[in-house]
C-alpha atoms as a PDB file:
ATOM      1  CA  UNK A   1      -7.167 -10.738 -22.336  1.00  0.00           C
ATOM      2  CA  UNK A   2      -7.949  -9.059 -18.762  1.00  0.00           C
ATOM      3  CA  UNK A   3      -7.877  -5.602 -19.088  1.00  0.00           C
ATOM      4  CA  UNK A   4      -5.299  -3.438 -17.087  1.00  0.00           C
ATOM      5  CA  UNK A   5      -6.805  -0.217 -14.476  1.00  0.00           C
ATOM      6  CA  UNK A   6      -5.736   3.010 -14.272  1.00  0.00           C
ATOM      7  CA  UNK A   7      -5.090   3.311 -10.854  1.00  0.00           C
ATOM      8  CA  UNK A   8      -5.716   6.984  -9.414  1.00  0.00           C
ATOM      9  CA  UNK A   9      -1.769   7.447  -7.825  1.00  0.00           C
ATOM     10  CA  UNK A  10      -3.667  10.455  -5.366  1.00  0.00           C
ATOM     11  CA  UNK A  11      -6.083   8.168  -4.209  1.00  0.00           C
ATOM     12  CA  UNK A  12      -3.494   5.290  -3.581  1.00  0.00           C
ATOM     13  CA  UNK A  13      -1.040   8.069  -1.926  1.00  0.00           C
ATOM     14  CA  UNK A  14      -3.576   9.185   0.140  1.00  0.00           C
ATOM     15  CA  UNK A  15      -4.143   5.510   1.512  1.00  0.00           C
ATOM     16  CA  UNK A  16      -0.235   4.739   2.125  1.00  0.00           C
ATOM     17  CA  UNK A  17       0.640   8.285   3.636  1.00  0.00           C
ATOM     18  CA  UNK A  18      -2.910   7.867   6.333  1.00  0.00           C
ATOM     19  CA  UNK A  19      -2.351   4.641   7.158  1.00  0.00           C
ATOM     20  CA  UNK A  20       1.049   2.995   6.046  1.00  0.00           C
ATOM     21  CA  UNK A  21       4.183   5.176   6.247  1.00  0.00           C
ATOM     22  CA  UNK A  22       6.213   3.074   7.273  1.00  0.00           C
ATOM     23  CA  UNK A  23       9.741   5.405   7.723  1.00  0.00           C
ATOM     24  CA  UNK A  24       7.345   7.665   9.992  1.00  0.00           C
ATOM     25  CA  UNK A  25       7.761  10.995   7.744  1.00  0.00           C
ATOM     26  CA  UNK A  26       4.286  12.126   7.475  1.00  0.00           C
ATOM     27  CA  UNK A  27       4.396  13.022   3.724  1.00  0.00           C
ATOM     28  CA  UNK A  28       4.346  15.817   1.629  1.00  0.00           C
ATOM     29  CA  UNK A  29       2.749  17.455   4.111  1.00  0.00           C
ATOM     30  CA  UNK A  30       5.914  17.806   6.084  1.00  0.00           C
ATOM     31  CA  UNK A  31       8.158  18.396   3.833  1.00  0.00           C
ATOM     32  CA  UNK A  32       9.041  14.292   2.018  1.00  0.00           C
ATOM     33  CA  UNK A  33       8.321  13.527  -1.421  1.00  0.00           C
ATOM     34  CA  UNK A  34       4.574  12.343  -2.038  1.00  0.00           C
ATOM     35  CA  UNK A  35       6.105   9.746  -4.354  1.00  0.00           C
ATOM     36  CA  UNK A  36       7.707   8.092  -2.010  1.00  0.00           C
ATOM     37  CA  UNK A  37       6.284   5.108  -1.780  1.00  0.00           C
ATOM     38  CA  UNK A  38       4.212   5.000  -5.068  1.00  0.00           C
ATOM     39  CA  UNK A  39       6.617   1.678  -6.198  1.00  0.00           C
ATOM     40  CA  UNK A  40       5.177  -0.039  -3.113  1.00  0.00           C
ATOM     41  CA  UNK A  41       1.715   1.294  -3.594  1.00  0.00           C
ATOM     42  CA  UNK A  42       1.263   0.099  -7.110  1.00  0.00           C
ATOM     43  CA  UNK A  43       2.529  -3.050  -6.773  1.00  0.00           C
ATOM     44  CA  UNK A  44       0.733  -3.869  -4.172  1.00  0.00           C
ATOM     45  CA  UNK A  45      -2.962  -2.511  -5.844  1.00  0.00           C
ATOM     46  CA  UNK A  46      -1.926  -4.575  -9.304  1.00  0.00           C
ATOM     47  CA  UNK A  47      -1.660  -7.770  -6.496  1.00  0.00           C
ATOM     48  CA  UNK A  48      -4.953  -7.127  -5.044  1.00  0.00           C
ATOM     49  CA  UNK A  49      -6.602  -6.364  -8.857  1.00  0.00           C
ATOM     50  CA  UNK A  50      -5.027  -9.682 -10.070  1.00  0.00           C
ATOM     51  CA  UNK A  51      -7.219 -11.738  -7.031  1.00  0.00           C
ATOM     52  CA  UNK A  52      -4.073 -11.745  -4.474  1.00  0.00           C
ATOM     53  CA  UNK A  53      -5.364 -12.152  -0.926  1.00  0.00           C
ATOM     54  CA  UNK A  54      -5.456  -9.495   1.643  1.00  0.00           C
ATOM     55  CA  UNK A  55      -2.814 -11.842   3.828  1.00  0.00           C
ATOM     56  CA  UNK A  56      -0.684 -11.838   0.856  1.00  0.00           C
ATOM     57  CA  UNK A  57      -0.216  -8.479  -0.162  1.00  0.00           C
ATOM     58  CA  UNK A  58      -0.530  -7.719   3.622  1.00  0.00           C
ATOM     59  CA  UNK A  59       2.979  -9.865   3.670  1.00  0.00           C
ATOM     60  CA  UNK A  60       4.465  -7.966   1.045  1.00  0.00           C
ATOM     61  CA  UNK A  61       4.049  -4.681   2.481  1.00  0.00           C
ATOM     62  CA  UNK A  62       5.623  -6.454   5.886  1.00  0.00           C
ATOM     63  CA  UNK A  63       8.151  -7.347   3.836  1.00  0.00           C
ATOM     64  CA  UNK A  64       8.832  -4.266   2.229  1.00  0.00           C
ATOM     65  CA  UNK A  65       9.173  -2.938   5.795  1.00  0.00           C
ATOM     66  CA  UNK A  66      11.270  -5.195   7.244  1.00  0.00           C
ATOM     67  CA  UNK A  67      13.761  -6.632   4.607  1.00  0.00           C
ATOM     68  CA  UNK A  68      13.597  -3.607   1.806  1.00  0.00           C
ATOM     69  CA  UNK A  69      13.836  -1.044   4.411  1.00  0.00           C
ATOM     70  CA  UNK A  70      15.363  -2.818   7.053  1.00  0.00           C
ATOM     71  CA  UNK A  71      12.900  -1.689   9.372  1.00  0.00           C
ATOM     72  CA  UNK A  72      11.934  -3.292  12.797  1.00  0.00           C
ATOM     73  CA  UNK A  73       8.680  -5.551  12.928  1.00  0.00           C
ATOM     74  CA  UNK A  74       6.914  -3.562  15.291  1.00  0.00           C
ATOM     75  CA  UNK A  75       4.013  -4.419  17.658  1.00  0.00           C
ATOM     76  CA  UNK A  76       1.143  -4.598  15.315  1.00  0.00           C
ATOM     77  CA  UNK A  77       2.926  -4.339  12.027  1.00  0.00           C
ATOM     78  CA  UNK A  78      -0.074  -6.964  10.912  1.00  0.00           C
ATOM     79  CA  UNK A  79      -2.677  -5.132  11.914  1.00  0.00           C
ATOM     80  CA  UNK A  80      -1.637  -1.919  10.220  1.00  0.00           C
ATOM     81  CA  UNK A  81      -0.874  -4.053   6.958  1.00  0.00           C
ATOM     82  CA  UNK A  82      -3.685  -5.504   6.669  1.00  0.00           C
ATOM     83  CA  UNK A  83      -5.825  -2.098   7.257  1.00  0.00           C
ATOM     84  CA  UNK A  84      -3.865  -0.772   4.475  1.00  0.00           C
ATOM     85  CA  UNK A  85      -4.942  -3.740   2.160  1.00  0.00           C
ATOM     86  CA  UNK A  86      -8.212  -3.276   3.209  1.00  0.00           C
ATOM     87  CA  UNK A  87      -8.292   0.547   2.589  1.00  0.00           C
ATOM     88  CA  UNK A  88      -7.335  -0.083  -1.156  1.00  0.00           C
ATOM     89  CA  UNK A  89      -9.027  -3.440  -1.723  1.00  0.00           C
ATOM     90  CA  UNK A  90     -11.812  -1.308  -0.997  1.00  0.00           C
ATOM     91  CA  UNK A  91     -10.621   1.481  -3.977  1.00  0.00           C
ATOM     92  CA  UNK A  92      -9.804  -1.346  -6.242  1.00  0.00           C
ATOM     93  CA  UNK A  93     -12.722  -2.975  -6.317  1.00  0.00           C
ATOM     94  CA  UNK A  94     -14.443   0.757  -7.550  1.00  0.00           C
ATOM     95  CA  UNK A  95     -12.632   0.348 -10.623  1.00  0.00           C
ATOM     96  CA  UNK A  96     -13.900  -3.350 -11.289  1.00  0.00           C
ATOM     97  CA  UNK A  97     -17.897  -1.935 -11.660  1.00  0.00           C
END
């Protein structure tokens, strides 16, 4: 049996709202609810804790843009993706040690 994490929702929030945001609202901060995109956020930290690959939860969050939301791809929609995986692969992997 693998064991499950407790992900830290204010540290993942704090990840999606500086570097994802993909409606453009800029958070609690200005007014939006912080939970906004906490579905999104989880999901994609329980791919990256169960060995998913930053291209593939890089393509989910695309998709979530783009076919959830119905938003444009934008010019370097990649890019910022993948920075985003990056940012939490990086938190995730605190919680395996």
């Amino acid at each position: 049996m693998t064991t499950r994490p407790t992900f830290q929702l204010s540290r993942l929030r704090e990840i999606g709202w500086a570097k994802w945001d993909p409606i453009g609202v800029g958070g609690p901060d200005h007014g939006w609810p912080a939970d906004e995109y906490d579905t999104y956020l989880l999901e994609a930290a329980g791919r990256l804790w169960n060995a998913g690959s930053d291209e593939e939860v890089a393509e989910y969050l695309i998709k979530i843009e783009t076919e959830y939301m119905g938003l444009a791809a934008v010019p370097g929609i990649r890019p910022r993706a993948l920075g985003v995986v990056r940012a939490m692969r990086e938190y995730v992997e605190t919680l395996h040690r």
